[in-house]
C-alpha atoms as a PDB file:
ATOM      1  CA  UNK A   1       0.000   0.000   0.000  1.00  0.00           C
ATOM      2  CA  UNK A   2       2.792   2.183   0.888  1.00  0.00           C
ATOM      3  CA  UNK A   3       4.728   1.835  -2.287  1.00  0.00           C
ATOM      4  CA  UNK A   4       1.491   1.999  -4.608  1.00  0.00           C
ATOM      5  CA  UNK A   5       1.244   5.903  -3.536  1.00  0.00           C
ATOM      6  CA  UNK A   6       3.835   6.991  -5.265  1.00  0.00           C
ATOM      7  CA  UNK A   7       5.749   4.706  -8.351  1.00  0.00           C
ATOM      8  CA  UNK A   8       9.326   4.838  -7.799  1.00  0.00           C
ATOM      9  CA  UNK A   9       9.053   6.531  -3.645  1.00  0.00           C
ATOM     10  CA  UNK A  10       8.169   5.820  -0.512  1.00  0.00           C
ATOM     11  CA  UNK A  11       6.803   7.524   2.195  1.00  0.00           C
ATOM     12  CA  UNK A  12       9.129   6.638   5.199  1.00  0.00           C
ATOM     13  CA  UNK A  13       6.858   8.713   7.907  1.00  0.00           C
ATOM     14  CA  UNK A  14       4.003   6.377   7.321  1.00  0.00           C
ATOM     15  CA  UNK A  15       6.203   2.926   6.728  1.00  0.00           C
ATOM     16  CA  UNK A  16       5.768   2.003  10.557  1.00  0.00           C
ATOM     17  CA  UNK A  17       1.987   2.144  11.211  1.00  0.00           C
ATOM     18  CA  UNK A  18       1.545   0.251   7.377  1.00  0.00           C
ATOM     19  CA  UNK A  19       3.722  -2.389   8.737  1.00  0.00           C
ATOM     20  CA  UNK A  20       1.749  -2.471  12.220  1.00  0.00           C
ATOM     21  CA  UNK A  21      -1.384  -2.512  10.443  1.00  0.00           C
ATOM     22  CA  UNK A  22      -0.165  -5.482   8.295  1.00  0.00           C
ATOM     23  CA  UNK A  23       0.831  -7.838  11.038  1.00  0.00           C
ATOM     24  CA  UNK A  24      -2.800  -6.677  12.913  1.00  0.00           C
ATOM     25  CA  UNK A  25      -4.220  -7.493  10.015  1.00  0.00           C
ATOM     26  CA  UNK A  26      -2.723 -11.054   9.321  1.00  0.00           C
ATOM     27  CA  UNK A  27      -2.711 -11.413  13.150  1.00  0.00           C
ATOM     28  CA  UNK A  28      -6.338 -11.169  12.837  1.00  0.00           C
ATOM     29  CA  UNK A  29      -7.083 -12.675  10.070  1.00  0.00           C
ATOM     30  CA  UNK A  30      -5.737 -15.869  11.018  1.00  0.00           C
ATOM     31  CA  UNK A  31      -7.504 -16.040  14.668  1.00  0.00           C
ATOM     32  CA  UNK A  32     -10.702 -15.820  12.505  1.00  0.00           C
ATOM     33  CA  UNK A  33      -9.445 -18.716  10.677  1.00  0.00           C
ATOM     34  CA  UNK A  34      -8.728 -17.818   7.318  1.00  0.00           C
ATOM     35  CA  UNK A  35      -5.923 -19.841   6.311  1.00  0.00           C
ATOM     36  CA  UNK A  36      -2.674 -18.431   4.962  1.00  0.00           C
ATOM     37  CA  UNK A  37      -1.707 -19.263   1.431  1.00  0.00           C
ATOM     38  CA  UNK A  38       1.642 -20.463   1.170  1.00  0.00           C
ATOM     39  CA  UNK A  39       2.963 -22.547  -1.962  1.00  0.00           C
ATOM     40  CA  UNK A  40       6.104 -22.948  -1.535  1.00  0.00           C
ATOM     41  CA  UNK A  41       8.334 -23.301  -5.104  1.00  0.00           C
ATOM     42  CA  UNK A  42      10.548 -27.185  -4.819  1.00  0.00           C
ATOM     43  CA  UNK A  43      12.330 -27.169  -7.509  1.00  0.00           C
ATOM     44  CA  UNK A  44      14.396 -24.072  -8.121  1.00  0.00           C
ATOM     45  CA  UNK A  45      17.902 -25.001 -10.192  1.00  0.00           C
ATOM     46  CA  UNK A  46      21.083 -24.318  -8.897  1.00  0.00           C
ATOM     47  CA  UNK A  47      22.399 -20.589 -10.000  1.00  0.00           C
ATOM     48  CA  UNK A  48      24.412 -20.804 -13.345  1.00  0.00           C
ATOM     49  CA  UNK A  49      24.633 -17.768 -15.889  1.00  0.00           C
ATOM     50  CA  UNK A  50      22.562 -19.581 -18.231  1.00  0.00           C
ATOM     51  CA  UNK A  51      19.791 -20.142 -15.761  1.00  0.00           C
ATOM     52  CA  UNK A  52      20.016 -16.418 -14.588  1.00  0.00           C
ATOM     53  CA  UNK A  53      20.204 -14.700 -18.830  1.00  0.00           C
ATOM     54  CA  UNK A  54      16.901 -16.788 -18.502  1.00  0.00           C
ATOM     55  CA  UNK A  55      15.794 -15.080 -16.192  1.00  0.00           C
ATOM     56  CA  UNK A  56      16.827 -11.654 -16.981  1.00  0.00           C
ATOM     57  CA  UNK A  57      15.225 -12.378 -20.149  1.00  0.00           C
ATOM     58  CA  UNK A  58      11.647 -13.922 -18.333  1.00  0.00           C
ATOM     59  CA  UNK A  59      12.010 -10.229 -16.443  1.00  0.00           C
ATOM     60  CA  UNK A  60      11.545  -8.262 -19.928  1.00  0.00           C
ATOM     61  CA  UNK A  61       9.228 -10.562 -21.197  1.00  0.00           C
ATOM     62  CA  UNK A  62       6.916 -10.006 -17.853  1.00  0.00           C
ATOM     63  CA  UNK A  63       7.312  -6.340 -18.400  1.00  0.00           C
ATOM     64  CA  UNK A  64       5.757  -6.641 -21.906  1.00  0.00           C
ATOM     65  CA  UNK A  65       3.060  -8.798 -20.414  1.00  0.00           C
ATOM     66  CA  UNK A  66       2.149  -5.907 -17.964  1.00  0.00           C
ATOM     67  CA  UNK A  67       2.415  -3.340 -20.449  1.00  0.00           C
ATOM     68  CA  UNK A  68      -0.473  -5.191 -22.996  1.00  0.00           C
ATOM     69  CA  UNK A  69      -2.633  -5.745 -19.371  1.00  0.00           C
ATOM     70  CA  UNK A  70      -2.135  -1.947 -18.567  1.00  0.00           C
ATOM     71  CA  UNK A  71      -3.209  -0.828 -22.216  1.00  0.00           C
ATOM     72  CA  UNK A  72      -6.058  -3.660 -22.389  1.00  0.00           C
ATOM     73  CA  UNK A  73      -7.522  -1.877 -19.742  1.00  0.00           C
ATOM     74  CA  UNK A  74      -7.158   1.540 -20.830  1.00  0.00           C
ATOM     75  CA  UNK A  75      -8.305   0.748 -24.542  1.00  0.00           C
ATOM     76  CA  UNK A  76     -11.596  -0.812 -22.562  1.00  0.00           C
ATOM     77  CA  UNK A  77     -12.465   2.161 -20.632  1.00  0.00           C
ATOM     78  CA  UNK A  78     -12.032   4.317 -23.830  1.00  0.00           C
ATOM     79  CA  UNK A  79     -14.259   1.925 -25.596  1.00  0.00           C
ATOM     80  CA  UNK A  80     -16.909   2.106 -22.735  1.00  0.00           C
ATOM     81  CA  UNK A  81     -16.649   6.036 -22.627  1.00  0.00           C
ATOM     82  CA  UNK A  82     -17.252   6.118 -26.605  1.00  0.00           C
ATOM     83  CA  UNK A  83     -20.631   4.107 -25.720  1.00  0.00           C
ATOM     84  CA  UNK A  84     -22.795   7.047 -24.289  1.00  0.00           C
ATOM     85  CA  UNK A  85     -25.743   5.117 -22.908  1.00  0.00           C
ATOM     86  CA  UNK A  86     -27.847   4.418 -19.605  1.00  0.00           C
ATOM     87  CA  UNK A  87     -25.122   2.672 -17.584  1.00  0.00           C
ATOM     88  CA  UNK A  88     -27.470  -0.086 -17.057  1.00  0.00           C
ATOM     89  CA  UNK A  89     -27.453  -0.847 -20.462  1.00  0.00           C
ATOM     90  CA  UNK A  90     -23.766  -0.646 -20.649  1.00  0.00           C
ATOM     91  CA  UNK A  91     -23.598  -3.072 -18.100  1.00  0.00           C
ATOM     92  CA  UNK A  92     -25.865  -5.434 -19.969  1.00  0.00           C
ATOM     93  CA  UNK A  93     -23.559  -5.148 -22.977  1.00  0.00           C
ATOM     94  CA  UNK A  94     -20.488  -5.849 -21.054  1.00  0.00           C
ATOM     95  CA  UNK A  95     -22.375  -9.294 -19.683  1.00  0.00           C
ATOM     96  CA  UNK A  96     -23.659 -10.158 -23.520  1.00  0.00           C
ATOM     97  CA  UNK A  97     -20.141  -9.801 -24.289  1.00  0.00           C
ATOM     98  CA  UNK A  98     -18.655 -11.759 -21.748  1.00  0.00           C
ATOM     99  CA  UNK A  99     -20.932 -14.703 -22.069  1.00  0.00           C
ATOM    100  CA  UNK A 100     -20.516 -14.395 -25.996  1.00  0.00           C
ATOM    101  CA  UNK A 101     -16.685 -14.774 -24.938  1.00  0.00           C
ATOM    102  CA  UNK A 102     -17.003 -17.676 -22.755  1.00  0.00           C
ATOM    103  CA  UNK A 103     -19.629 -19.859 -25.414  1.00  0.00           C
ATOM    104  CA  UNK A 104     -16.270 -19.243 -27.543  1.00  0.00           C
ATOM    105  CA  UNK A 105     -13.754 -20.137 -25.220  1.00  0.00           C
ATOM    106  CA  UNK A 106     -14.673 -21.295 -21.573  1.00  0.00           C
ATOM    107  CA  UNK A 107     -15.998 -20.544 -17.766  1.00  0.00           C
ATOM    108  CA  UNK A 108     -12.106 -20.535 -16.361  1.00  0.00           C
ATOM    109  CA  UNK A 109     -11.470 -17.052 -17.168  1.00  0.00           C
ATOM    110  CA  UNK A 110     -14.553 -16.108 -15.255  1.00  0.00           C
ATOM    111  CA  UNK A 111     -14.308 -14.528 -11.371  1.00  0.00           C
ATOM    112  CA  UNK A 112     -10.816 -14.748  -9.242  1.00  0.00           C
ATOM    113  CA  UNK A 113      -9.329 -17.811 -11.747  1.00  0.00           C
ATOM    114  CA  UNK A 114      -7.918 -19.400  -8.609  1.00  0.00           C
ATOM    115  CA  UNK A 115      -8.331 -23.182  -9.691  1.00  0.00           C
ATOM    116  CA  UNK A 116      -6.184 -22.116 -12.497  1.00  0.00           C
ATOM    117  CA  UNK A 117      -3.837 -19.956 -10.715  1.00  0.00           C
ATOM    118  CA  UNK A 118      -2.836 -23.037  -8.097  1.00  0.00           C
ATOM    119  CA  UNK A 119      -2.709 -25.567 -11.793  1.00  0.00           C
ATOM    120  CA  UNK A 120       0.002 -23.184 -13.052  1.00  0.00           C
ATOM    121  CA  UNK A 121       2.142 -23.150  -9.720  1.00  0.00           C
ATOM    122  CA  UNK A 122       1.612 -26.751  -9.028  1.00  0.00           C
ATOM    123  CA  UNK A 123       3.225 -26.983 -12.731  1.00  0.00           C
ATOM    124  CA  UNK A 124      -0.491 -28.652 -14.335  1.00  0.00           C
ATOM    125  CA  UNK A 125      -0.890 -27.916 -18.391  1.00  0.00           C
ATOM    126  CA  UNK A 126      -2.846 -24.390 -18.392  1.00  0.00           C
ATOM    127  CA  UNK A 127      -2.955 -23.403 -22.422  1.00  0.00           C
ATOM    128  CA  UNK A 128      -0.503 -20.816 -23.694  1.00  0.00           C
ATOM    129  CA  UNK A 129      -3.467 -17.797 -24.539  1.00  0.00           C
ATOM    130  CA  UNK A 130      -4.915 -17.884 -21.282  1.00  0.00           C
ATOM    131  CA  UNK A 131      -3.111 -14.757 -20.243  1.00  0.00           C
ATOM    132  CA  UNK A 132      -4.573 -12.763 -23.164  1.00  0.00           C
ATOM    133  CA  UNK A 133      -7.905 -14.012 -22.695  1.00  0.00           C
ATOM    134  CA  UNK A 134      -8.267 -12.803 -18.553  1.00  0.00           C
ATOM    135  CA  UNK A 135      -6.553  -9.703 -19.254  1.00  0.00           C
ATOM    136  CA  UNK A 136      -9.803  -9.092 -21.956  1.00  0.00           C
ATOM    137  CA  UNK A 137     -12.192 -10.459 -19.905  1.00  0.00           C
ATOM    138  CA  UNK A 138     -11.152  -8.378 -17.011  1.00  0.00           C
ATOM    139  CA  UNK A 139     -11.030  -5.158 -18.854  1.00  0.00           C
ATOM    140  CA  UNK A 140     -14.681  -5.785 -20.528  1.00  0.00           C
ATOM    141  CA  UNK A 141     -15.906  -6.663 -16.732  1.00  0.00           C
ATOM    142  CA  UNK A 142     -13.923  -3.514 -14.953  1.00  0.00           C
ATOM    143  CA  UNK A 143     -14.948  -1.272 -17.607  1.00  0.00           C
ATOM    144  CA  UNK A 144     -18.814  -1.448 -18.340  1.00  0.00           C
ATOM    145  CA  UNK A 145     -19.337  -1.841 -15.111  1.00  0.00           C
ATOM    146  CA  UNK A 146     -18.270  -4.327 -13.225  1.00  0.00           C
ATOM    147  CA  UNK A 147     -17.228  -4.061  -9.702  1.00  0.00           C
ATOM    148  CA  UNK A 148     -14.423  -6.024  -8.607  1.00  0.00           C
ATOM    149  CA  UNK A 149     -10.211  -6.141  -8.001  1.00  0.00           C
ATOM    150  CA  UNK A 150      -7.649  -6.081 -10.113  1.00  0.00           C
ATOM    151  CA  UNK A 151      -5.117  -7.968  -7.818  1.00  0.00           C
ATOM    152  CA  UNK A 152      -6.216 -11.057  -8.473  1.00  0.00           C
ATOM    153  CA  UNK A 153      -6.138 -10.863 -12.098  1.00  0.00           C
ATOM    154  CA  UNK A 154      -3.110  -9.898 -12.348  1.00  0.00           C
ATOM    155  CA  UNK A 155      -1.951 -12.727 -10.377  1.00  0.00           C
ATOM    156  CA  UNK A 156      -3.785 -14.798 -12.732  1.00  0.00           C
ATOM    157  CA  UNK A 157      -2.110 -13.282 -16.011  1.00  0.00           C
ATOM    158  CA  UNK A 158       1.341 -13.407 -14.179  1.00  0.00           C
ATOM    159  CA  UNK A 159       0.816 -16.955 -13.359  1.00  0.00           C
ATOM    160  CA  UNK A 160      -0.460 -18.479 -16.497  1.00  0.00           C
ATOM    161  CA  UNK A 161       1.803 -16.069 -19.038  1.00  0.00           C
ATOM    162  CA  UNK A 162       4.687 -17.882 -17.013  1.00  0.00           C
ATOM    163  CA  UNK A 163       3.637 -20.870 -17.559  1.00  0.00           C
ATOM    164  CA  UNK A 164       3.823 -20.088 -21.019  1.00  0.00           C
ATOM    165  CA  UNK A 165       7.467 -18.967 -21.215  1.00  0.00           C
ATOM    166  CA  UNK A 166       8.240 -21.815 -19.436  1.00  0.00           C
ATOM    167  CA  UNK A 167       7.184 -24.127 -22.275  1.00  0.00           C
ATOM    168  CA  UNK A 168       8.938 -22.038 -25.317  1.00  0.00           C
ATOM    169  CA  UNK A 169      12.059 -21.621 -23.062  1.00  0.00           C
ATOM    170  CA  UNK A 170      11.794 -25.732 -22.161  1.00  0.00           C
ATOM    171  CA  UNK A 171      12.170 -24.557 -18.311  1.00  0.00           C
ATOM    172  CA  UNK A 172       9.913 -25.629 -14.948  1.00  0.00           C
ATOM    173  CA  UNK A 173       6.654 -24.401 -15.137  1.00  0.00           C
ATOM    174  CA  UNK A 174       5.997 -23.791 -11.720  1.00  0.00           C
ATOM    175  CA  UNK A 175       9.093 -21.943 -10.924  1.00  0.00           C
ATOM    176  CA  UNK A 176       8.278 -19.591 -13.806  1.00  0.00           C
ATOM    177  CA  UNK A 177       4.592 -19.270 -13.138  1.00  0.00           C
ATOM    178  CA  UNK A 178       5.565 -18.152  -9.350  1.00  0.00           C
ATOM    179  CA  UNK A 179       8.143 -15.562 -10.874  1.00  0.00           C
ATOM    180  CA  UNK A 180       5.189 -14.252 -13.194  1.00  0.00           C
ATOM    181  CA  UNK A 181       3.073 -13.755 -10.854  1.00  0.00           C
ATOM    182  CA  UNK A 182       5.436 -11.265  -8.735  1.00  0.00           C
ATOM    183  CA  UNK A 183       6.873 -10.336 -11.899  1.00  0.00           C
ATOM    184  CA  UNK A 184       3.339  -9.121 -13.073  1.00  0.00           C
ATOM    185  CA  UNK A 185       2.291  -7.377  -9.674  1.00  0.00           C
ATOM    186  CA  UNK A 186       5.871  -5.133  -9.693  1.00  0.00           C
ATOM    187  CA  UNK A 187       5.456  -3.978 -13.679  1.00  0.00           C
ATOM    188  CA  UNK A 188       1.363  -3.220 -13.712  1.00  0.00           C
ATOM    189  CA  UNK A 189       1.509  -1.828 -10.099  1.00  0.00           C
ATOM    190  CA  UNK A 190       5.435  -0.147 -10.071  1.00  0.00           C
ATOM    191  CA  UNK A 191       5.923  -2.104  -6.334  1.00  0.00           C
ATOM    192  CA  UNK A 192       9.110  -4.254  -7.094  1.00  0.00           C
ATOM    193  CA  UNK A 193      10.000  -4.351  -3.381  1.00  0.00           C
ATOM    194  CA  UNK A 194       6.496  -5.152  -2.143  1.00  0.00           C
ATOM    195  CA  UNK A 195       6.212  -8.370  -5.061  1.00  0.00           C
ATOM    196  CA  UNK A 196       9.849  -9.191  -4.415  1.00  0.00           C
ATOM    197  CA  UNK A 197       8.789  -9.558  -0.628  1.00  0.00           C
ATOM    198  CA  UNK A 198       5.209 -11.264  -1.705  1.00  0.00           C
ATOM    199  CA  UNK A 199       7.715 -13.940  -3.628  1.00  0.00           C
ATOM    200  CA  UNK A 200       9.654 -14.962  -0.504  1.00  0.00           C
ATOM    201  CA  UNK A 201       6.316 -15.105   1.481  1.00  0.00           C
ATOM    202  CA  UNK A 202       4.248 -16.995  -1.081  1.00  0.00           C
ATOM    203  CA  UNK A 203       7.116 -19.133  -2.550  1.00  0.00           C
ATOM    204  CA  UNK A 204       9.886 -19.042   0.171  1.00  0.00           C
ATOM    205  CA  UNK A 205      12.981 -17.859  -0.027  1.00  0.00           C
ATOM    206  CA  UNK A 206      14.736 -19.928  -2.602  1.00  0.00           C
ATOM    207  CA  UNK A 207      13.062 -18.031  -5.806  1.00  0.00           C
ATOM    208  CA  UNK A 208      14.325 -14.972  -3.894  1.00  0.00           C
ATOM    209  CA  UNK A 209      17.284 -13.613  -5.881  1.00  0.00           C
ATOM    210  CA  UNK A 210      15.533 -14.783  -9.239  1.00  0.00           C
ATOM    211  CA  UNK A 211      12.257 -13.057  -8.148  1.00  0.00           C
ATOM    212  CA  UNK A 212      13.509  -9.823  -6.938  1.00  0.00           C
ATOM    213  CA  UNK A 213      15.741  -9.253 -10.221  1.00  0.00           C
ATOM    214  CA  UNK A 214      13.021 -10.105 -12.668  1.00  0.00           C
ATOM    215  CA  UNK A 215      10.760  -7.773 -10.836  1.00  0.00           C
ATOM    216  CA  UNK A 216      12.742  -4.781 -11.006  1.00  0.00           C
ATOM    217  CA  UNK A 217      13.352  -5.587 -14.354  1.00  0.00           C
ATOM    218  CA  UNK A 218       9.482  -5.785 -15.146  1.00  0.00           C
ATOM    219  CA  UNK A 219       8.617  -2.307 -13.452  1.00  0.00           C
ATOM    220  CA  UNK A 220      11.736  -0.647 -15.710  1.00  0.00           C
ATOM    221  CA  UNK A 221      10.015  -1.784 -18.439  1.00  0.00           C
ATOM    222  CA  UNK A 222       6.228  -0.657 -17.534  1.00  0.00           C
ATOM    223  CA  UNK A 223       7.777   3.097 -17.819  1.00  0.00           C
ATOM    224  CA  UNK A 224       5.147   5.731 -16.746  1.00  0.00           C
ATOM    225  CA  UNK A 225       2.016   3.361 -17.484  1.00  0.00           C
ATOM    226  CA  UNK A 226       0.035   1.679 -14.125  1.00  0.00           C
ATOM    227  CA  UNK A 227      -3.029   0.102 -13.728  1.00  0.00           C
ATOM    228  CA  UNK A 228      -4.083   2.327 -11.169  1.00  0.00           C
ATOM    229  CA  UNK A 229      -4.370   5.513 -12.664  1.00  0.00           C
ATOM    230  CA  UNK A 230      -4.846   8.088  -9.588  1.00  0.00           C
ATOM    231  CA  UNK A 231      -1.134   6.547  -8.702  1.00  0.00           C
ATOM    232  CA  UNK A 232       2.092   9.514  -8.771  1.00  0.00           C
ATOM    233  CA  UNK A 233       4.927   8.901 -10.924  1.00  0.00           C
ATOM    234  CA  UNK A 234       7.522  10.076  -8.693  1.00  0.00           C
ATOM    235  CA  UNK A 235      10.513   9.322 -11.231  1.00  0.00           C
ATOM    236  CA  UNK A 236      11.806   8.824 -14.594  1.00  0.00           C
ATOM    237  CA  UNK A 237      12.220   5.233 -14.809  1.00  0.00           C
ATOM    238  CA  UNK A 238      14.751   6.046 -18.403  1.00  0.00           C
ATOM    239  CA  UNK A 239      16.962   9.048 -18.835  1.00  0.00           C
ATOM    240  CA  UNK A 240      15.502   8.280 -23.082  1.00  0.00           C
ATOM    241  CA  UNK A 241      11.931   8.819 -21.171  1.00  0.00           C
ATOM    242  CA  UNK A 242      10.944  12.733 -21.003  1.00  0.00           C
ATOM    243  CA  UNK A 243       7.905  12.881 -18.586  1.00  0.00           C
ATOM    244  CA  UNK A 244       6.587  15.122 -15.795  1.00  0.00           C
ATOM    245  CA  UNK A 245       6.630  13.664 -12.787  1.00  0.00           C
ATOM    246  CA  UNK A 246       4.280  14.376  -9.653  1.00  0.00           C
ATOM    247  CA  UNK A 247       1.437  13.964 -11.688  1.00  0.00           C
ATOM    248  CA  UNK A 248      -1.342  10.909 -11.844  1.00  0.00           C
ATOM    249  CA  UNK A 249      -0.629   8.200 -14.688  1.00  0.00           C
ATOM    250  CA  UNK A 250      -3.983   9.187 -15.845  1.00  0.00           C
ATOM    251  CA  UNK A 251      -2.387  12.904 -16.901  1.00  0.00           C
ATOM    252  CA  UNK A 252       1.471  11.649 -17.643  1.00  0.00           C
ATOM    253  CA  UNK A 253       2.337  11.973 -21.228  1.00  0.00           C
ATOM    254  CA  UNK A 254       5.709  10.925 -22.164  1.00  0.00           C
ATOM    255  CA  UNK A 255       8.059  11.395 -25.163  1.00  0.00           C
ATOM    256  CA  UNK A 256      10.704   9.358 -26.041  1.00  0.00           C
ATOM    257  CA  UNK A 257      14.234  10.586 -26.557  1.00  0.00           C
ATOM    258  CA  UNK A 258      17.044   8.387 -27.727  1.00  0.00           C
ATOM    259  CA  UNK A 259      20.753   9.095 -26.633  1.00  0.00           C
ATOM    260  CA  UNK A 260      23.436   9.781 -28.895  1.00  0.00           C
ATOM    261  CA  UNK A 261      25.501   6.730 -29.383  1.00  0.00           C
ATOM    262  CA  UNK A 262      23.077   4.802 -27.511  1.00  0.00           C
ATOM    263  CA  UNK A 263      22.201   1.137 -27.957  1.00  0.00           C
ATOM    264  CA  UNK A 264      18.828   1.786 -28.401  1.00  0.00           C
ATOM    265  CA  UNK A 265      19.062   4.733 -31.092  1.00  0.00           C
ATOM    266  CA  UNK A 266      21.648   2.199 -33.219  1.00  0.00           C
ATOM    267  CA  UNK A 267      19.012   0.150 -33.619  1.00  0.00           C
ATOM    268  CA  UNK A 268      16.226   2.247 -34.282  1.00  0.00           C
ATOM    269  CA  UNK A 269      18.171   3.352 -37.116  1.00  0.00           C
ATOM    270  CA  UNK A 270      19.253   0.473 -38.488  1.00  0.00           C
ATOM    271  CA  UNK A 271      15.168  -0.451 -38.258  1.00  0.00           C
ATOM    272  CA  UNK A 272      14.650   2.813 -40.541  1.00  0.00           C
ATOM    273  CA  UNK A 273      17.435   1.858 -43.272  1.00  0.00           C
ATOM    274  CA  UNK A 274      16.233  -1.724 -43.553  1.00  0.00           C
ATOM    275  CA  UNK A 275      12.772  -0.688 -43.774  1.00  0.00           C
ATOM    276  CA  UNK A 276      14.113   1.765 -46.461  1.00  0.00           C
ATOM    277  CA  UNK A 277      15.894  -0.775 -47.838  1.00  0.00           C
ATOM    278  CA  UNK A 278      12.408  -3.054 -48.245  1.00  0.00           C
ATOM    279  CA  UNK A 279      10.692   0.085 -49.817  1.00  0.00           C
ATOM    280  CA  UNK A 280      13.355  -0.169 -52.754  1.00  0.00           C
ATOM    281  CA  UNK A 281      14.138  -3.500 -53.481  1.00  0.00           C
ATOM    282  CA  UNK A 282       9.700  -3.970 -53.263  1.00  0.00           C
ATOM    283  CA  UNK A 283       9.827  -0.969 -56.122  1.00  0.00           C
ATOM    284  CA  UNK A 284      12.222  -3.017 -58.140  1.00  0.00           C
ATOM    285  CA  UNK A 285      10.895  -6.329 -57.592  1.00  0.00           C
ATOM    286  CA  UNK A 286       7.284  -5.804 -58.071  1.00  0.00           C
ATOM    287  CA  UNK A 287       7.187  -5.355 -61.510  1.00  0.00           C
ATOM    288  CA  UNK A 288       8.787  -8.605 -61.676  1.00  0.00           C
ATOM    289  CA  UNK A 289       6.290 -10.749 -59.284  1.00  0.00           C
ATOM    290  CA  UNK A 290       3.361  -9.177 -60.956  1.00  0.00           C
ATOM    291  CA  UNK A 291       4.331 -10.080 -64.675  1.00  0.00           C
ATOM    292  CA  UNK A 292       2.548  -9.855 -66.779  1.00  0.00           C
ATOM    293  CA  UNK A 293       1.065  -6.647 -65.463  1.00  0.00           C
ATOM    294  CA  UNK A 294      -2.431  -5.849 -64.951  1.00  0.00           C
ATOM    295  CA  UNK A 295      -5.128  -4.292 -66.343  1.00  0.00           C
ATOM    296  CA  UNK A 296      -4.718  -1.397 -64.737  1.00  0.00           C
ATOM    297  CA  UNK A 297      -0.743  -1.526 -64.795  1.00  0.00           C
ATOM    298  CA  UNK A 298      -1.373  -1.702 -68.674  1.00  0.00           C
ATOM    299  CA  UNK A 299      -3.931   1.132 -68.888  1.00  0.00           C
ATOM    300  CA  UNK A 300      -1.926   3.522 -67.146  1.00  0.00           C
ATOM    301  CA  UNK A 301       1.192   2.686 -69.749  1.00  0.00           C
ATOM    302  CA  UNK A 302      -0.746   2.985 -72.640  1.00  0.00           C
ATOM    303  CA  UNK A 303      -1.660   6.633 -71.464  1.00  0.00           C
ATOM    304  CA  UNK A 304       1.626   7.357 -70.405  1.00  0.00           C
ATOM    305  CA  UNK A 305       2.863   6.311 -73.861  1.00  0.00           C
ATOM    306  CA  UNK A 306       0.203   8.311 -75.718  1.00  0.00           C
ATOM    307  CA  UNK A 307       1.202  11.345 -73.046  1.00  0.00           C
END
């Protein structure tokens, strides 16, 4: 809670009573019975450089993930904005739409998703679009109308898109569906520390050092986008990033600014040149692929011979 204020600060003079008010809470909590979740991760490799690139490279990918959640969710409040009707209504579209979506596809992606959440950290087959398909369902729900988290989801879409990397990169599902799941709460939410200390609670303290790296990694890459919009960017995550900070996400509006002699600008430009590149060999060869020309081809150098 503390670190969701502001993305990138935290407010020291109010660290103590959140911390009181956490172990109260759990205190609590657990004399009312509600059992703890704890799933701890057993097989986590021993640390190698090709193990850790891995995961480096799991901590970008998770970022990405994030990223599509955050703008899945903005795109569906735009949508539902552009729909000026009797929110009632709305709301009836949004369920028409989500029961069209589950005749399609199923009832899993439906409420909290945490059958399928505790398949993909006990390592069980969960099918590689399931990520894409909560993230949708949850923006169509949050966004015409639906009241409900977005915790939770995210979890889910953390969970299941690891699960997914795991089988293209031929690593443990489990271990990469626990990372995901942190990985996914530190990008969309900017709280690296508090999902790098959710890790070692959830998953013990094994997946630790791979956790807490992939998570910082993640939030780098979410920039100056949240899914909590009300929440303060309180730094520039990228020198190449030119953005206001102090303001909600809601109002940020960033422009991109690549370095000289940068990484980053080298191969922006040597995008541009092979795209221009494309442009003229397509001009030469397309006369070729297209032989004999057509119609129109033919029309227009009949004219421009008669011209």
């Amino acid at each position: 809670g503390v670190e969701v204020l502001f993305a990138g600060s935290i407010l020291y003079e109010v660290l103590l009573p959140s911390f009181i008010a956490g172990v109260t809470a759990f205190q609590v909590s657990k004399a009312l019975g509600i059992a703890y979740f704890y799933h701890p991760i057993e097989f986590v490799p021993i640390f190698s450089q090709a193990f850790f690139a891995k995961v480096l490279l799991a901590g970008a990918f998770f970022g990405l993930v994030s990223v599509l959640l955050i703008v899945t969710l903005k795109y569906g409040t735009k949508l539902s904005q552009k729909m000026a009707m009797y929110k009632p209504l709305k709301g009836a579209v949004g369920g028409f739409l989500i029961i069209g979506l589950v005749l399609l596809t199923s009832r899993d992606y439906l409420g909290l998703g945490l059958d399928t959440i505790d398949a993909a950290l006990s390592g069980a087959h969960v099918v590689g679009y399931a990520f894409l398909l909560k993230a949708l369902f949850t923006s169509i729900t949050l966004s015409f109308g639906g009241s409900g988290g977005i915790v939770t989801p995210i979890f889910f879409v953390g969970a299941t898109s690891g699960v997914w990397f795991a089988n293209i990169m031929h690593l443990d599902s489990a271990t990469f569906a626990a990372i995901g799941l942190v990985c996914l709460l530190a990008g969309a939410a900017n709280t690296p520390i508090a999902a790098s200390i959710l890790g070692v609670e959830l998953f013990g303290p094994e997946i630790a050092p791979y956790a807490t790296v992939a998570c910082v990694i993640s939030f780098l890459m979410t920039g100056h986008r949240s899914v909590y919009p009300s929440q303060i960017l309180a730094i520039r995550k990228s020198e190449s990033i030119e953005v206001e900070v102090g303001k909600e996400m809601v109002d940020v509006e960033a422009e991109v600014r690549l370095r000289e002699g940068g990484v980053t600008r080298a191969g922006v430009h040597a995008a541009g040149e092979l795209r221009r590149f494309g442009r003229r060999g397509w001009r030469f060869l397309r006369p070729l692929i297209q032989w004999p020309p057509r119609r129109r081809d033919r029309d227009e150098e009949d004219s421009n011979k008669e011209n």
